[in-house]
C-alpha atoms as a PDB file:
ATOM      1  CA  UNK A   1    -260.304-175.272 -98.742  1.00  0.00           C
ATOM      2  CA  UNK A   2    -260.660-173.106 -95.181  1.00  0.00           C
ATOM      3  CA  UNK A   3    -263.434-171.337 -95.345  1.00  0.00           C
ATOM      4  CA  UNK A   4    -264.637-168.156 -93.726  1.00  0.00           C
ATOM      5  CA  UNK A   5    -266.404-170.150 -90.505  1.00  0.00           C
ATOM      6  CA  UNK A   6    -263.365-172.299 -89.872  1.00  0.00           C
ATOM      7  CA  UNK A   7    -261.053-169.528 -90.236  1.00  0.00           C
ATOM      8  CA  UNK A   8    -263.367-167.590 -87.739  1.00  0.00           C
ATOM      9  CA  UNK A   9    -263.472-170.763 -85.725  1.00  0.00           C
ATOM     10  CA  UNK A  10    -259.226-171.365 -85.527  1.00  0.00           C
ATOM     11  CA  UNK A  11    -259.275-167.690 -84.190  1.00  0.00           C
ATOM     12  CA  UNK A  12    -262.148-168.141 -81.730  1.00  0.00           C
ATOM     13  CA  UNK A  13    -260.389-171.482 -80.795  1.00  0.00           C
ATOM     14  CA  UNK A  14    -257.350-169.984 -80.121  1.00  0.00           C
ATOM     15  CA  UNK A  15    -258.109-166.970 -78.094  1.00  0.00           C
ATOM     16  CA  UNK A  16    -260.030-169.211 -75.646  1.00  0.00           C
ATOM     17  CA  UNK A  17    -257.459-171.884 -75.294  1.00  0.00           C
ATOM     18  CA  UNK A  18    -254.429-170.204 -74.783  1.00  0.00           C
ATOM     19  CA  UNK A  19    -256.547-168.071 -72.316  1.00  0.00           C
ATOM     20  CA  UNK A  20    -256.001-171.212 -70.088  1.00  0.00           C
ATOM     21  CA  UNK A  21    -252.000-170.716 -70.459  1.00  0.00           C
ATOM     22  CA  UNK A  22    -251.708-168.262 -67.695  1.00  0.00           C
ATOM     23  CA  UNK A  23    -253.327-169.918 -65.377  1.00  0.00           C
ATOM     24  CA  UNK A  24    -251.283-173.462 -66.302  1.00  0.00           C
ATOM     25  CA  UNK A  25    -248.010-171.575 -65.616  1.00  0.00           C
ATOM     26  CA  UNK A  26    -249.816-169.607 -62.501  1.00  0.00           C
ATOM     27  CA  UNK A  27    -250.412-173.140 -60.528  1.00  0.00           C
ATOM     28  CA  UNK A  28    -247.259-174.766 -61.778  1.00  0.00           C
ATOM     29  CA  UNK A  29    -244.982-171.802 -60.978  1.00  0.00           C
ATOM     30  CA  UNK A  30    -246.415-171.367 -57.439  1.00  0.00           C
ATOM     31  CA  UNK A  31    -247.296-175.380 -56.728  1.00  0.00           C
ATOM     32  CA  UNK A  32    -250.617-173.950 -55.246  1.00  0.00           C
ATOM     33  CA  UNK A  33    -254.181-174.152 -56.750  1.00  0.00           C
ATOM     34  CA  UNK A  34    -255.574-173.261 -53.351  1.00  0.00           C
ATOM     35  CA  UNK A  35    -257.790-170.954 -55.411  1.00  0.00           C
ATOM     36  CA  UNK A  36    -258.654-172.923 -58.368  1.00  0.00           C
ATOM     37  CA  UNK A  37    -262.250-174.163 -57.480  1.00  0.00           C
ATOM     38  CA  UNK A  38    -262.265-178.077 -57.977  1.00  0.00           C
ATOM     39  CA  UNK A  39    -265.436-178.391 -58.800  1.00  0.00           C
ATOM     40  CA  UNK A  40    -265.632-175.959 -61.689  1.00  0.00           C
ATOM     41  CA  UNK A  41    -262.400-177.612 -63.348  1.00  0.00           C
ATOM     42  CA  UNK A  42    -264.479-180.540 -63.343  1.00  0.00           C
ATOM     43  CA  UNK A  43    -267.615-179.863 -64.827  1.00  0.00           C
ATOM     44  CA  UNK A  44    -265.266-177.817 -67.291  1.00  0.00           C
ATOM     45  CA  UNK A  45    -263.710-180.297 -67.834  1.00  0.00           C
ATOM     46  CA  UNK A  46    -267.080-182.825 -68.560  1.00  0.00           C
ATOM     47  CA  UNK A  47    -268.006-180.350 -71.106  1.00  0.00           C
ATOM     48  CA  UNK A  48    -264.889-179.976 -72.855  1.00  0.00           C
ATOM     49  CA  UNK A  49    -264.624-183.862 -73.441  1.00  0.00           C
ATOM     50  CA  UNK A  50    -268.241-183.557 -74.521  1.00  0.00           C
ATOM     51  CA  UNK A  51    -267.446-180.013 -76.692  1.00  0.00           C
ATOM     52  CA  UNK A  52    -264.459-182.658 -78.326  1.00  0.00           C
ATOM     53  CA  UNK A  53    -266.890-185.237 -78.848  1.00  0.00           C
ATOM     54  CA  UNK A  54    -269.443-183.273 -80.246  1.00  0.00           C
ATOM     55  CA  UNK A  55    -266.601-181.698 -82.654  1.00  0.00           C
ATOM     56  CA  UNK A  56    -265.593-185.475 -83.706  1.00  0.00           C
ATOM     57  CA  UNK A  57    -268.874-186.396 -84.402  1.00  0.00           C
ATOM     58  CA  UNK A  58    -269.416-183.363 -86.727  1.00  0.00           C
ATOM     59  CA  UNK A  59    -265.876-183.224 -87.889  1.00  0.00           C
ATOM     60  CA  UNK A  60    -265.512-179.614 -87.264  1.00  0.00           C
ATOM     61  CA  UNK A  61    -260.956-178.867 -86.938  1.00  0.00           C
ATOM     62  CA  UNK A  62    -261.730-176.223 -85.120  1.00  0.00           C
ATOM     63  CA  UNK A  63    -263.968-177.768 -82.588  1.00  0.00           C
ATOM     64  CA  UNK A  64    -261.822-180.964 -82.265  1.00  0.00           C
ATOM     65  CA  UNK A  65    -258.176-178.733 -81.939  1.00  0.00           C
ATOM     66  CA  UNK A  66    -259.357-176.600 -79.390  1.00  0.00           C
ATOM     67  CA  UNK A  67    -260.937-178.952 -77.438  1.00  0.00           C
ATOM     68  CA  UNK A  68    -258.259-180.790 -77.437  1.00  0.00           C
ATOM     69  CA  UNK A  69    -255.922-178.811 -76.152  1.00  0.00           C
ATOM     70  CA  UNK A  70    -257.785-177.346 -73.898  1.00  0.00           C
ATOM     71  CA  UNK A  71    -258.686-180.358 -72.261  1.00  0.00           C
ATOM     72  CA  UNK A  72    -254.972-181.027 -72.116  1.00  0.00           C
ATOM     73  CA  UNK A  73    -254.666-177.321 -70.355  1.00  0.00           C
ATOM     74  CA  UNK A  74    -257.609-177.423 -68.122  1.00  0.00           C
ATOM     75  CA  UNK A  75    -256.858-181.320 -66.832  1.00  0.00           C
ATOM     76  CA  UNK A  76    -253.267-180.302 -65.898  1.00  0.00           C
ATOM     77  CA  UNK A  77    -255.098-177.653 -63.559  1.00  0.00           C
ATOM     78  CA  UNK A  78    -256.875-180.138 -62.422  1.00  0.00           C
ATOM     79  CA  UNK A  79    -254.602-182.796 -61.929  1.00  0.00           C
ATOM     80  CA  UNK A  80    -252.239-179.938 -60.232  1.00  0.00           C
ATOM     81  CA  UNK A  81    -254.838-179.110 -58.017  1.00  0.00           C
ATOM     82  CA  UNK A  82    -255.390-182.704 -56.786  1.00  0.00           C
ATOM     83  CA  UNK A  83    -251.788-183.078 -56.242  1.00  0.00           C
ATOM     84  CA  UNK A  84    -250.742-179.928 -54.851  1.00  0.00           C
ATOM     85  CA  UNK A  85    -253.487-179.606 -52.298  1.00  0.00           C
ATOM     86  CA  UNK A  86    -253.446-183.159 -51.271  1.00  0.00           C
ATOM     87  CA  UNK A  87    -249.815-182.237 -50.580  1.00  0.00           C
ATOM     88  CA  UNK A  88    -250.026-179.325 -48.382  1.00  0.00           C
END
């Protein structure tokens, strides 16, 4: 049964991963991240992986889904970054 707290916790997830969409589409659309500050995708990044692990230790859905993806969000910004700057 969902309760209250995960249901809370799917919304919560939600709203702050597919907050990383726009940005995603942003970088890809325009092949720059000229912008995007390296450094801060990557200690995002460290604490997302850590946020997932955390959420798999605890088995917590809603900590392990949005984690997830937004690891999978926030690393393509990253990896974009890397590749478009590197190429310009």
């Amino acid at each position: 049964m969902i309760t209250l707290t995960d249901t809370i916790g799917f919304i919560s997830a939600a709203f702050t991963t597919v907050a990383f969409i726009p940005q995603v589409v942003r970088v890809w659309k325009t092949k720059s991240a000229r912008d995007v500050s390296l450094g801060m995708y990557a200690l995002f990044n460290t604490g997302v992986a850590l946020w997932l692990c955390y959420g798999l230790m605890i088995q917590s859905w809603p900590v392990i889904a949005a984690n997830s993806i937004t690891l999978v969000l926030a690393g393509a910004v990253m990896v974009m970054k890397l590749n478009f700057d590197r190429n310009k």
